[in-house]
C-alpha atoms as a PDB file:
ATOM      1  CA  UNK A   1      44.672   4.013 -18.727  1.00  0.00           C
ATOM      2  CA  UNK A   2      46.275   5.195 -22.030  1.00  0.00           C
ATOM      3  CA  UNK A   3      46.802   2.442 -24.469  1.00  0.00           C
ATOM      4  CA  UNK A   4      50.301   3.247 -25.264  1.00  0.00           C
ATOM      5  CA  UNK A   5      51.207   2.486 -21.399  1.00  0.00           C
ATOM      6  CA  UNK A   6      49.711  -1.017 -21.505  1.00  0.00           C
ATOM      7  CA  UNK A   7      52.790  -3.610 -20.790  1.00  0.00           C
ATOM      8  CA  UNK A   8      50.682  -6.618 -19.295  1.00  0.00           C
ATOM      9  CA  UNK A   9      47.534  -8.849 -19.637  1.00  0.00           C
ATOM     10  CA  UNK A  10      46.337  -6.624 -16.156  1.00  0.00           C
ATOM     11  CA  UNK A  11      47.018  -3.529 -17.953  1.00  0.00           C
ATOM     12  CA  UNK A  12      44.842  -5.149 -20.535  1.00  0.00           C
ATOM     13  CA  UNK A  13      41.792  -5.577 -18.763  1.00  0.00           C
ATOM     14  CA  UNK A  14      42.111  -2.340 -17.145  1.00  0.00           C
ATOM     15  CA  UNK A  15      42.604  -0.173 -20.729  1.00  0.00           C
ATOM     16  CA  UNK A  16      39.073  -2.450 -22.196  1.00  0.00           C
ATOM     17  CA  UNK A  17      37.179  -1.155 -18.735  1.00  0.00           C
ATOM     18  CA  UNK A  18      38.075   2.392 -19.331  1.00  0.00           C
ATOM     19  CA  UNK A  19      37.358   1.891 -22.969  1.00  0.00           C
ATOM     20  CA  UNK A  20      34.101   0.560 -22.349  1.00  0.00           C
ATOM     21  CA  UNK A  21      32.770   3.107 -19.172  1.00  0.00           C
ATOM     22  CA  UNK A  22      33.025   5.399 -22.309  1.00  0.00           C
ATOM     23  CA  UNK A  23      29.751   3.253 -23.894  1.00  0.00           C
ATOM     24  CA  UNK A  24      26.779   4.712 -23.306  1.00  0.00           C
ATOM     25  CA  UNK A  25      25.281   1.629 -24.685  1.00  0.00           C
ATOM     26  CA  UNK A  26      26.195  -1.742 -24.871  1.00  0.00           C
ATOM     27  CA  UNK A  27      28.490  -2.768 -27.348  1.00  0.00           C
ATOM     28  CA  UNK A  28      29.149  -5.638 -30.144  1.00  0.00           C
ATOM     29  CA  UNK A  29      32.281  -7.751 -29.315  1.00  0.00           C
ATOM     30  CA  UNK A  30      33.330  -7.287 -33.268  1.00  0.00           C
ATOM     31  CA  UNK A  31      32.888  -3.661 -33.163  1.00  0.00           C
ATOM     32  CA  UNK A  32      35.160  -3.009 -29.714  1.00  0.00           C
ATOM     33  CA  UNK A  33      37.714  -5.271 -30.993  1.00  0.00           C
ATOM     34  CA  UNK A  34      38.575  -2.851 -33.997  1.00  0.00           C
ATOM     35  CA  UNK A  35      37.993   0.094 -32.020  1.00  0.00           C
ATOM     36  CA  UNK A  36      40.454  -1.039 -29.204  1.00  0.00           C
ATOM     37  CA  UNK A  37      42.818  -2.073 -32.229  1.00  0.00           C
ATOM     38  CA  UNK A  38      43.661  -5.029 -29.374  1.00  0.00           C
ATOM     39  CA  UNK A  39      46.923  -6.726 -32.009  1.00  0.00           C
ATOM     40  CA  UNK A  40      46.756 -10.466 -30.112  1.00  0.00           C
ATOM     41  CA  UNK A  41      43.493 -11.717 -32.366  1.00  0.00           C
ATOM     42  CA  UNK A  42      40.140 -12.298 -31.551  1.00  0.00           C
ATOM     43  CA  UNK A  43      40.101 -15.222 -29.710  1.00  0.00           C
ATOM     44  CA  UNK A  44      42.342 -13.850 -27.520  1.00  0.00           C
ATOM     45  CA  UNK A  45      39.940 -11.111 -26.699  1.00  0.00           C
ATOM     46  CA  UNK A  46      37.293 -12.982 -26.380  1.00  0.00           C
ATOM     47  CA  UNK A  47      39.036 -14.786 -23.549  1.00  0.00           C
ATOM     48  CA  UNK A  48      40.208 -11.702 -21.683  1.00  0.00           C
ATOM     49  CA  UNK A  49      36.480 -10.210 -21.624  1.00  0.00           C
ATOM     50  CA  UNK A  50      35.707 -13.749 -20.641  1.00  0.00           C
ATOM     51  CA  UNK A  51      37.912 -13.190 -17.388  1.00  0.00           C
ATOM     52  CA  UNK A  52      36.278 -10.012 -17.040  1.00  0.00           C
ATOM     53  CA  UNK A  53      33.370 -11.038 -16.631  1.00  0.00           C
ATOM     54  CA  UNK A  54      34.522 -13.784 -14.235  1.00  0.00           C
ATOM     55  CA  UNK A  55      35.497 -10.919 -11.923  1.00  0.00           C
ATOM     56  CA  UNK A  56      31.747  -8.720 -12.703  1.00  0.00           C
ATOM     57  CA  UNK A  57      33.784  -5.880 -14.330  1.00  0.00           C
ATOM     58  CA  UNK A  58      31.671  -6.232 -17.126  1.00  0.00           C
ATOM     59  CA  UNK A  59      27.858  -7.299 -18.324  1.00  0.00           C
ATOM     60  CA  UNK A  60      27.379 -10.013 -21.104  1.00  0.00           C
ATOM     61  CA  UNK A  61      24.235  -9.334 -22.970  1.00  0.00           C
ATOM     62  CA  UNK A  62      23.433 -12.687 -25.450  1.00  0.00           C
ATOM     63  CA  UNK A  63      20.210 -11.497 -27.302  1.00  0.00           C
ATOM     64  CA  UNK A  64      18.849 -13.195 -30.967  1.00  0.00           C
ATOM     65  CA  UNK A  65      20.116 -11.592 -33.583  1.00  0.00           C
ATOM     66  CA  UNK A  66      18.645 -10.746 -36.866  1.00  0.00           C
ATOM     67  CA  UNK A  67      17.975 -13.210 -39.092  1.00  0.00           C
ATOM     68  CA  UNK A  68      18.453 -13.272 -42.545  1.00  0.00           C
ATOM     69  CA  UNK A  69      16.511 -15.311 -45.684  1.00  0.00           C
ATOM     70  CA  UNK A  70      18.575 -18.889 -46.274  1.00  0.00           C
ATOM     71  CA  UNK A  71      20.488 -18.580 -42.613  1.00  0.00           C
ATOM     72  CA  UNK A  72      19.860 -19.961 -39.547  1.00  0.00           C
ATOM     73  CA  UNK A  73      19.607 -17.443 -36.492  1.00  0.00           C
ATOM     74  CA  UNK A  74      22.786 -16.056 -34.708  1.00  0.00           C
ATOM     75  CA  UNK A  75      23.240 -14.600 -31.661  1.00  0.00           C
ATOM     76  CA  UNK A  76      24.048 -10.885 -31.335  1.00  0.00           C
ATOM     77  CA  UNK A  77      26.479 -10.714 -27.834  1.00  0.00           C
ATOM     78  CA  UNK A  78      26.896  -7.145 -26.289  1.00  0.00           C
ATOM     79  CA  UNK A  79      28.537  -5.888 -23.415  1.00  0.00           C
ATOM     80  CA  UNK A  80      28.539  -2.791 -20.800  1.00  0.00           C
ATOM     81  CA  UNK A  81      30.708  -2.224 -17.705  1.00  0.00           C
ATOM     82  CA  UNK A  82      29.096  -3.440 -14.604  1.00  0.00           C
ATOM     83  CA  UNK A  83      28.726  -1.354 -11.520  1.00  0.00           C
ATOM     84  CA  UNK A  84      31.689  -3.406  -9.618  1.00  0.00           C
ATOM     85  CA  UNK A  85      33.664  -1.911 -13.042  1.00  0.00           C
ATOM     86  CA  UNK A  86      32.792   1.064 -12.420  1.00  0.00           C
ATOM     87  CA  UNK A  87      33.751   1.187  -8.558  1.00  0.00           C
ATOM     88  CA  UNK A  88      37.407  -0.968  -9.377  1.00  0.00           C
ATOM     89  CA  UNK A  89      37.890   2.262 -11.726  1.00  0.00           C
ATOM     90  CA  UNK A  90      37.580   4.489  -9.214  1.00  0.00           C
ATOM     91  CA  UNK A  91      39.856   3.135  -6.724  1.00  0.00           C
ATOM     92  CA  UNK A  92      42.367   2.577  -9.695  1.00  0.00           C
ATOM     93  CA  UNK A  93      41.921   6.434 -10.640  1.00  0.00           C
ATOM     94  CA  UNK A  94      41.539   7.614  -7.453  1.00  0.00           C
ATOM     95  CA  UNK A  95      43.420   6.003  -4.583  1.00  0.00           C
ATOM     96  CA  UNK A  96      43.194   6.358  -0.741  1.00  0.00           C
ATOM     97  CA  UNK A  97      45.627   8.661   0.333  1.00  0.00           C
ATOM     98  CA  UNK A  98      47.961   7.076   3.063  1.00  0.00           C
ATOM     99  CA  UNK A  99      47.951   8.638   6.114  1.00  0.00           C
ATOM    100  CA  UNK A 100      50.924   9.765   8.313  1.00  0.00           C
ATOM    101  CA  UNK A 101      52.258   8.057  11.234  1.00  0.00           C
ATOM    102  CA  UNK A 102      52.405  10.102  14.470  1.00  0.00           C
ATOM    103  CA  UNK A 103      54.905   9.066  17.171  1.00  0.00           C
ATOM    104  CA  UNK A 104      53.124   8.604  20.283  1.00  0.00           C
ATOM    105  CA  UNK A 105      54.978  10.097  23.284  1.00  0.00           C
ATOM    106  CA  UNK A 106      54.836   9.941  27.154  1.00  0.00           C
ATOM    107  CA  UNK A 107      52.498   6.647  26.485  1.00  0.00           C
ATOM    108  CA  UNK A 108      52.585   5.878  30.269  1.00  0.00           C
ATOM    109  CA  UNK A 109      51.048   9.210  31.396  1.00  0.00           C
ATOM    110  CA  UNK A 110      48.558   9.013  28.514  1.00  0.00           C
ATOM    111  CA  UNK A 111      47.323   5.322  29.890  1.00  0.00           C
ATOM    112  CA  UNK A 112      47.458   7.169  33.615  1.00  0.00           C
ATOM    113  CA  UNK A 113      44.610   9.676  32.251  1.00  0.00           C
ATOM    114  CA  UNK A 114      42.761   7.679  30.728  1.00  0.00           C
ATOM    115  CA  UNK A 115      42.057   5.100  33.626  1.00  0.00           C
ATOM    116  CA  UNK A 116      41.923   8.148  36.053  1.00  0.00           C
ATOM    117  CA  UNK A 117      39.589   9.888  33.565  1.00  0.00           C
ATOM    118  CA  UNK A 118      37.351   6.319  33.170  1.00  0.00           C
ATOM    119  CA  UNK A 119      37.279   5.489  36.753  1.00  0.00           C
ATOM    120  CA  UNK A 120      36.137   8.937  37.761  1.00  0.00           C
ATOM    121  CA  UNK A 121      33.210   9.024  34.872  1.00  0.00           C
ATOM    122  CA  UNK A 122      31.782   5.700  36.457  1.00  0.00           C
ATOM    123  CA  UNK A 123      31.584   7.143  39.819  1.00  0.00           C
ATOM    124  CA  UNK A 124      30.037  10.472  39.037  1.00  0.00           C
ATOM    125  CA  UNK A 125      27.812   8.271  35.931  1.00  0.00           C
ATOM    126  CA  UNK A 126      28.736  10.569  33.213  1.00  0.00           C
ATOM    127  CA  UNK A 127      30.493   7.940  31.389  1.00  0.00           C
ATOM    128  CA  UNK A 128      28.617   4.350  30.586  1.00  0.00           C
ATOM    129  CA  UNK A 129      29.985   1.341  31.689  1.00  0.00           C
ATOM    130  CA  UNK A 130      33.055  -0.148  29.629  1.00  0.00           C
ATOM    131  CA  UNK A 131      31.001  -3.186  28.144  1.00  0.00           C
ATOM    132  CA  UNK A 132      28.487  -0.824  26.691  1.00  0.00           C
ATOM    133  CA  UNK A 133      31.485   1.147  25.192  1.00  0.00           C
ATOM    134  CA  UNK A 134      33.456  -1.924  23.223  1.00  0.00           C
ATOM    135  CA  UNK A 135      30.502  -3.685  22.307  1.00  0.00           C
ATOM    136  CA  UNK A 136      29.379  -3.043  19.066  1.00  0.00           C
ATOM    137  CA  UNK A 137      27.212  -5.479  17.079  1.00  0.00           C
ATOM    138  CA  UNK A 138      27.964  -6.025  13.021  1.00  0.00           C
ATOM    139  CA  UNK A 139      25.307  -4.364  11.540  1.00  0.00           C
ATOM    140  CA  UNK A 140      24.718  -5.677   8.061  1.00  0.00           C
ATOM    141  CA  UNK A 141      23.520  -3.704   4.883  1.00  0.00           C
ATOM    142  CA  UNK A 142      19.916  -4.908   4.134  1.00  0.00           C
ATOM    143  CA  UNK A 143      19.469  -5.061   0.529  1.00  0.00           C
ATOM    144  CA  UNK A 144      16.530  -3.545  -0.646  1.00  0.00           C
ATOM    145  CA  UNK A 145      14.200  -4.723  -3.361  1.00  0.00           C
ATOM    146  CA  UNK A 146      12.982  -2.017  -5.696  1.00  0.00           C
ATOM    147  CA  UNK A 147       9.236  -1.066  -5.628  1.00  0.00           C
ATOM    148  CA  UNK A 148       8.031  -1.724  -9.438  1.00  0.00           C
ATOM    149  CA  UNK A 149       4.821  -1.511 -10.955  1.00  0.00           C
ATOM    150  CA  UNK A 150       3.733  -2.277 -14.962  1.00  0.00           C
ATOM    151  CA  UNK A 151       0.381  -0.591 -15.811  1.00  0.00           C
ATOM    152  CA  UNK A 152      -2.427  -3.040 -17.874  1.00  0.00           C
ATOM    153  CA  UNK A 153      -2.334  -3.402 -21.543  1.00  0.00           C
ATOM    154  CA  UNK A 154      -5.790  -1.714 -22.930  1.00  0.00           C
ATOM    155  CA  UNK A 155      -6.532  -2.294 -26.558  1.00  0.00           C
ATOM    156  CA  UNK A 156      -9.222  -0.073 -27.827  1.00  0.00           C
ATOM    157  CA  UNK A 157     -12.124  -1.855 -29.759  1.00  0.00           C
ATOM    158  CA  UNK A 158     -12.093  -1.877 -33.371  1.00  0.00           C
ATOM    159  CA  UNK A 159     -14.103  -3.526 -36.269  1.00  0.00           C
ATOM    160  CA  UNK A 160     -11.212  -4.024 -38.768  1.00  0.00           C
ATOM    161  CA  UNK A 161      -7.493  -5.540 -38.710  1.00  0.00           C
ATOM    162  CA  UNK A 162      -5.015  -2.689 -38.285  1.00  0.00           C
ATOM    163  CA  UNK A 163      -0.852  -2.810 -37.081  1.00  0.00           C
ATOM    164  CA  UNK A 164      -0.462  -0.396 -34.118  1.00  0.00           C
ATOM    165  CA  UNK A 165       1.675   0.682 -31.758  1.00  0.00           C
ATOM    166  CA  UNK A 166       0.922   0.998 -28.033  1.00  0.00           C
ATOM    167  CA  UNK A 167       2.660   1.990 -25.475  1.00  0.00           C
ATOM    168  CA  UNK A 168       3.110   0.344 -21.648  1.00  0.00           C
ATOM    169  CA  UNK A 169       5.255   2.118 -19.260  1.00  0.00           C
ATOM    170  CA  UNK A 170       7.174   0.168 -16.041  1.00  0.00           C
ATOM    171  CA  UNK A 171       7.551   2.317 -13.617  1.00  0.00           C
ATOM    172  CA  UNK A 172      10.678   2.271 -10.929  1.00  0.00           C
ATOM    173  CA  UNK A 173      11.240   3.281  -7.227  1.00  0.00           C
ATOM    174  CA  UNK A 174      14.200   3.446  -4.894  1.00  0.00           C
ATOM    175  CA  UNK A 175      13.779   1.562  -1.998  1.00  0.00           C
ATOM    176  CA  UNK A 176      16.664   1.949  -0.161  1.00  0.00           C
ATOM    177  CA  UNK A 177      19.358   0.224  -2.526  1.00  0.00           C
ATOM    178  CA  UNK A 178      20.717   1.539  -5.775  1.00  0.00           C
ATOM    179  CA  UNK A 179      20.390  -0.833  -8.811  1.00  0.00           C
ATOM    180  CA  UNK A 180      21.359  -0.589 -12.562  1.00  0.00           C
ATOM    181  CA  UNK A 181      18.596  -1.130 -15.327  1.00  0.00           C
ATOM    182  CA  UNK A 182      19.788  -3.368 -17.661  1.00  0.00           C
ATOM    183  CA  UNK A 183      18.377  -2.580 -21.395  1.00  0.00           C
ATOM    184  CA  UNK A 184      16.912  -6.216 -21.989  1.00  0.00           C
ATOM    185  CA  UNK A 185      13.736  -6.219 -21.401  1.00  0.00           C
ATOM    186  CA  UNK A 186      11.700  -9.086 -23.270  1.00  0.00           C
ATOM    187  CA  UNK A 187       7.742 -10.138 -24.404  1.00  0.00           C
ATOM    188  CA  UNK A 188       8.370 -13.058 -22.446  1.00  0.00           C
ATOM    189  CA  UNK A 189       4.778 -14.883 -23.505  1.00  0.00           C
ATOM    190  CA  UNK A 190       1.137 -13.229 -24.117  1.00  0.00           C
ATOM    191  CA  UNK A 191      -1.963 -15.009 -23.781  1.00  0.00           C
ATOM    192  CA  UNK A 192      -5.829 -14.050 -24.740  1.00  0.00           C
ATOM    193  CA  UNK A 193      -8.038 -16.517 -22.423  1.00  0.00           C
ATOM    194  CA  UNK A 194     -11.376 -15.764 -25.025  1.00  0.00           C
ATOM    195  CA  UNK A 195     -10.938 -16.341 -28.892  1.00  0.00           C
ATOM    196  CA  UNK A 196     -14.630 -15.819 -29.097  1.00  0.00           C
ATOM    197  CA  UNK A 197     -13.850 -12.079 -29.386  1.00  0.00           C
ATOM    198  CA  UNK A 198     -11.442 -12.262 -32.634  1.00  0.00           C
ATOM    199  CA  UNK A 199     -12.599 -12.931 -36.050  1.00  0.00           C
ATOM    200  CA  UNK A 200     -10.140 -15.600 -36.808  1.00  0.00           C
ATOM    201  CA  UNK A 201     -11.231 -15.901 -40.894  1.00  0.00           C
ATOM    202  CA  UNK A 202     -13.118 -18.700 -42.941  1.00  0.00           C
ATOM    203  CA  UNK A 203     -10.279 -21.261 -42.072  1.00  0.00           C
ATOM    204  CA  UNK A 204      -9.511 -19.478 -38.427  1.00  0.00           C
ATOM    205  CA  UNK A 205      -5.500 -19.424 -39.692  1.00  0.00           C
ATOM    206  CA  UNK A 206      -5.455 -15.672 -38.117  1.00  0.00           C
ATOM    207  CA  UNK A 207      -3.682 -15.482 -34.513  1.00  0.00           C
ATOM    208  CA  UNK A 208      -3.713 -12.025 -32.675  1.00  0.00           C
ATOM    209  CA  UNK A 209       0.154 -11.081 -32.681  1.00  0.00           C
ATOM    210  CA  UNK A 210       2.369  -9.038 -30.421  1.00  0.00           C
ATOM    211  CA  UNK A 211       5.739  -8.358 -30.567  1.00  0.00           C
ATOM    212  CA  UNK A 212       8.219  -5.499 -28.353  1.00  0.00           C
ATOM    213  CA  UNK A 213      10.255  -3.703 -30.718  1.00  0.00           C
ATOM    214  CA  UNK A 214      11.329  -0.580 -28.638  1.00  0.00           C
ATOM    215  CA  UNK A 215      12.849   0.003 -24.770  1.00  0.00           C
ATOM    216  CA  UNK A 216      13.160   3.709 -23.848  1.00  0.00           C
ATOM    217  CA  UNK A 217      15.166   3.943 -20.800  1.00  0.00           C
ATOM    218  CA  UNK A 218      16.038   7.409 -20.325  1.00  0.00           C
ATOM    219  CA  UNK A 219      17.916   6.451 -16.512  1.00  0.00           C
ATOM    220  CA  UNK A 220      19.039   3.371 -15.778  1.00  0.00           C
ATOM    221  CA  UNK A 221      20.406   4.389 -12.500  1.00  0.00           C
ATOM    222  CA  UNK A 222      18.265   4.292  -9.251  1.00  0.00           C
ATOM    223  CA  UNK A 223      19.665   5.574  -6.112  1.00  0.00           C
ATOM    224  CA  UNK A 224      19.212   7.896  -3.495  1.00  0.00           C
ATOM    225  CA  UNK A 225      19.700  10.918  -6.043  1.00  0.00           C
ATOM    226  CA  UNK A 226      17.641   9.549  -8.595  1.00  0.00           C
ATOM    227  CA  UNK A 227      14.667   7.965  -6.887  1.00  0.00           C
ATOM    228  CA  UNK A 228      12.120   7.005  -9.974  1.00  0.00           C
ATOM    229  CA  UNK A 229      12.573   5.891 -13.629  1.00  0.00           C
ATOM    230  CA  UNK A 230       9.950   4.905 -15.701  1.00  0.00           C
ATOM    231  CA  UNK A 231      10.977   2.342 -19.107  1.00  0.00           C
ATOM    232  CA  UNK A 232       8.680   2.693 -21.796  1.00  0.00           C
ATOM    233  CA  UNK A 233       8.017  -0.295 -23.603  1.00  0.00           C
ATOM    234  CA  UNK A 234       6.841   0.284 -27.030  1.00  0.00           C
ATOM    235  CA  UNK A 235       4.489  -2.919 -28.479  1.00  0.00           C
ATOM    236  CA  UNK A 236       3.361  -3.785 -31.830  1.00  0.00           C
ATOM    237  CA  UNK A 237       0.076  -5.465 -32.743  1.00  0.00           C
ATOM    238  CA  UNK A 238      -1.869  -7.137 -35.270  1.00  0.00           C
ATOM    239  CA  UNK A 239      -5.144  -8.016 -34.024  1.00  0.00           C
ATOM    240  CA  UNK A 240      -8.807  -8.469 -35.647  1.00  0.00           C
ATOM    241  CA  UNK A 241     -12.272  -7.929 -33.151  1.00  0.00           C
ATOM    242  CA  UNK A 242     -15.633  -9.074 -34.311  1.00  0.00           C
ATOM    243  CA  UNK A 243     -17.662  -5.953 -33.847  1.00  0.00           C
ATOM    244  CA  UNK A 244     -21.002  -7.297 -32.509  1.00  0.00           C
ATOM    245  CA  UNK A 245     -19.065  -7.925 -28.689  1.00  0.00           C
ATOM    246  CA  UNK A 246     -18.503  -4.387 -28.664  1.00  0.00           C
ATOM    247  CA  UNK A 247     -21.519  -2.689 -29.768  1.00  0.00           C
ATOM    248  CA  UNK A 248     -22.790  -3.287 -26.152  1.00  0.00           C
ATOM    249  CA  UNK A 249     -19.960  -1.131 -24.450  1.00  0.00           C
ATOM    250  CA  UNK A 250     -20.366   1.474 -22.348  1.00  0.00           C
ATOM    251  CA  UNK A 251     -18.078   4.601 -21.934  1.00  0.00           C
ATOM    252  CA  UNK A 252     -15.979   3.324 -19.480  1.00  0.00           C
ATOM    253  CA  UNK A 253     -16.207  -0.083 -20.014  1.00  0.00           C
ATOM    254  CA  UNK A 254     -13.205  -2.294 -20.464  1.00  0.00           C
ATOM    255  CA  UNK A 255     -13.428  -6.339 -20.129  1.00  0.00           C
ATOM    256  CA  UNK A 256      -9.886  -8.305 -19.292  1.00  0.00           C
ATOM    257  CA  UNK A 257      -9.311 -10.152 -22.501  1.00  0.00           C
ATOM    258  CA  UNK A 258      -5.638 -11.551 -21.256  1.00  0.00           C
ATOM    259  CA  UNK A 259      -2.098 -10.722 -20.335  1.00  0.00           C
ATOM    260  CA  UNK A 260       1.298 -10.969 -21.334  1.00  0.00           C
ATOM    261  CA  UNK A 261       4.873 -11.314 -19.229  1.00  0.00           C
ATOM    262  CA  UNK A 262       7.722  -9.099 -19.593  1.00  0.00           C
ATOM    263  CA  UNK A 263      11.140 -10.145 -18.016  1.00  0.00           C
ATOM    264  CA  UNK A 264      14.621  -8.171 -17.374  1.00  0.00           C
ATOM    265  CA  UNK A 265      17.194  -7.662 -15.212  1.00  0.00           C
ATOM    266  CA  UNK A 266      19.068  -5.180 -12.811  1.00  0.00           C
ATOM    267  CA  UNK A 267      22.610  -4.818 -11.059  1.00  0.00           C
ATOM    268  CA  UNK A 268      22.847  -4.637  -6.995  1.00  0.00           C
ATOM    269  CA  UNK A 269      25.296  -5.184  -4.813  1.00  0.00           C
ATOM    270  CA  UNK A 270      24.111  -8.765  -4.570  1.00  0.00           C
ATOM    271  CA  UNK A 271      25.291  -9.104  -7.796  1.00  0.00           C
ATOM    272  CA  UNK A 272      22.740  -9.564 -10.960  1.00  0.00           C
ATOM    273  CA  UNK A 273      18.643  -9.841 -10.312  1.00  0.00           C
ATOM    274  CA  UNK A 274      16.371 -11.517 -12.872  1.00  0.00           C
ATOM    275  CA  UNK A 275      13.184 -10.828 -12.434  1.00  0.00           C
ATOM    276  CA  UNK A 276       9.140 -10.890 -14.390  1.00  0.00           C
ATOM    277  CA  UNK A 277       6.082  -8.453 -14.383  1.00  0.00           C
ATOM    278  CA  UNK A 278       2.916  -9.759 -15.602  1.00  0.00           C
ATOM    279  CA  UNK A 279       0.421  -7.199 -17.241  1.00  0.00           C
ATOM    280  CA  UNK A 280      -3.325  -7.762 -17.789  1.00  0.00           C
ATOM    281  CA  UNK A 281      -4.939  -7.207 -21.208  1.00  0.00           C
ATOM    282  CA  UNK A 282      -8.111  -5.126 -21.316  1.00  0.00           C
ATOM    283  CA  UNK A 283      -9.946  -4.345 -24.586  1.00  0.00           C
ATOM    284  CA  UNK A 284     -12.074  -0.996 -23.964  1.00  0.00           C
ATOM    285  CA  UNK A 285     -13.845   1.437 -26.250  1.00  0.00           C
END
């Protein structure tokens, strides 16, 4: 919908959800309010993309925001169109076409043929019986669960501190149901079960650190077109090794060390999934 068309609070809604399907990444409420140039304050869209989401046009991202020195924390709120947006577009832009109405003439000797034409199939058994016609059953769509898989975190050995960044890639596969990737994914919690193999310092202040600073998701669409997407989650980390635990390594040696918990979320059509992979730390030569 153009904007200069708009004449009601429906209208509204409709012009933000084209505006949006434009975004081919979430968006900050501050910066779509000047680009819609919506004239009724901010408030009042806040509350119309409030009733949006009510009725899963749209997605609602709340993520931390940056802080800054002498302020306390804010929260950085984005949003995208959801895939029941998307589909209330389409039947806005592209409407069923209505159908004409035949007459139906000489209804009595159409009736006459078809209980002549019924009653002689069940004698000759080339027609099945009437029950087995009309009876249908409801057949339900089964949602399916996507397969998904998150490959181990290996850290190679080394003798000195160092910042790096790894790599760990989440691989995605259609099951039967298409689902929307949502962008945010989250280091949820990490955990190293053996401090015995970290040099910690003279007054042990030194923690191993990691923190996600990067989600590549190159298609966040998985249906029967698009089978597979892999996300790949890029990891920073600050971590020291004492060097005598791995002088006794072999090539292919690797020793589990820990793991760490990523959670995100996708879009169905039963409405929005949250959901965690766990991922096993291994420090190999």
């Amino acid at each position: 919908m153009e904007k200069d068309k708009v004449s009601n609070r429906k209208d509204v809604m409709i012009y933000l959800l084209t505006e949006l399907s434009k975004k081919e990444k979430p968006v900050r409420m501050d910066e779509f309010f000047f680009e819609t140039g919506y004239a009724n304050g901010l408030d009042s869209f806040r509350e119309v993309l409030e009733e949006m989401s009510r009725l899963e046009w749209i997605n609602i991202i709340d993520e931390p925001g940056t802080p800054a020195f002498g302020v306390l924390p804010t929260r950085d709120i984005k949003y995208t169109i959801s895939i029941k947006g998307i589909e209330h577009l389409n039947e806005i832009n592209n409407p069923p076409e209505k159908k004409k109405e035949k007459k139906n003439y000489h209804i009595k000797e159409i009736v006459i043929g078809i209980i002549i034409t019924v009653v002689g199939g069940m004698i000759l058994n080339i027609i099945p019986n009437p029950k087995e016609i009309f009876q249908t059953e409801n057949k339900k769509t089964v949602y399916q669960k996507p397969y998904i898989a998150i490959e181990n975190y290996k850290l190679k050995a080394i003798n000195e501190s160092a910042r790096n960044l790894d790599t760990i890639s989440v691989n995605f596969k259609y099951q039967g149901s298409k689902i929307q990737l949502n962008r945010n994914f989250k280091l949820v919690e990490y955990t190293f079960n053996d401090k015995y193999y970290f040099h910690l310092g003279d007054r042990n202040e030194f923690e191993p650190k990691l923190e996600l600073i990067e989600v590549n998701l190159n298609n966040p669409i998985i249906d029967s077109i698009n089978q597979n997407s892999e996300v790949k989650l890029e990891l920073k980390r600050h971590l020291i090794f004492s060097g005598f635990r791995t002088a006794y390594f072999e090539e292919n040696d690797k020793e589990k060390i820990g793991n760490l918990k990523i959670s995100f979320s996708y879009e169905s059509e039963i409405g929005i999934t949250n959901d965690t992979l766990v991922s096993d730390i291994f420090i190999v030569k």
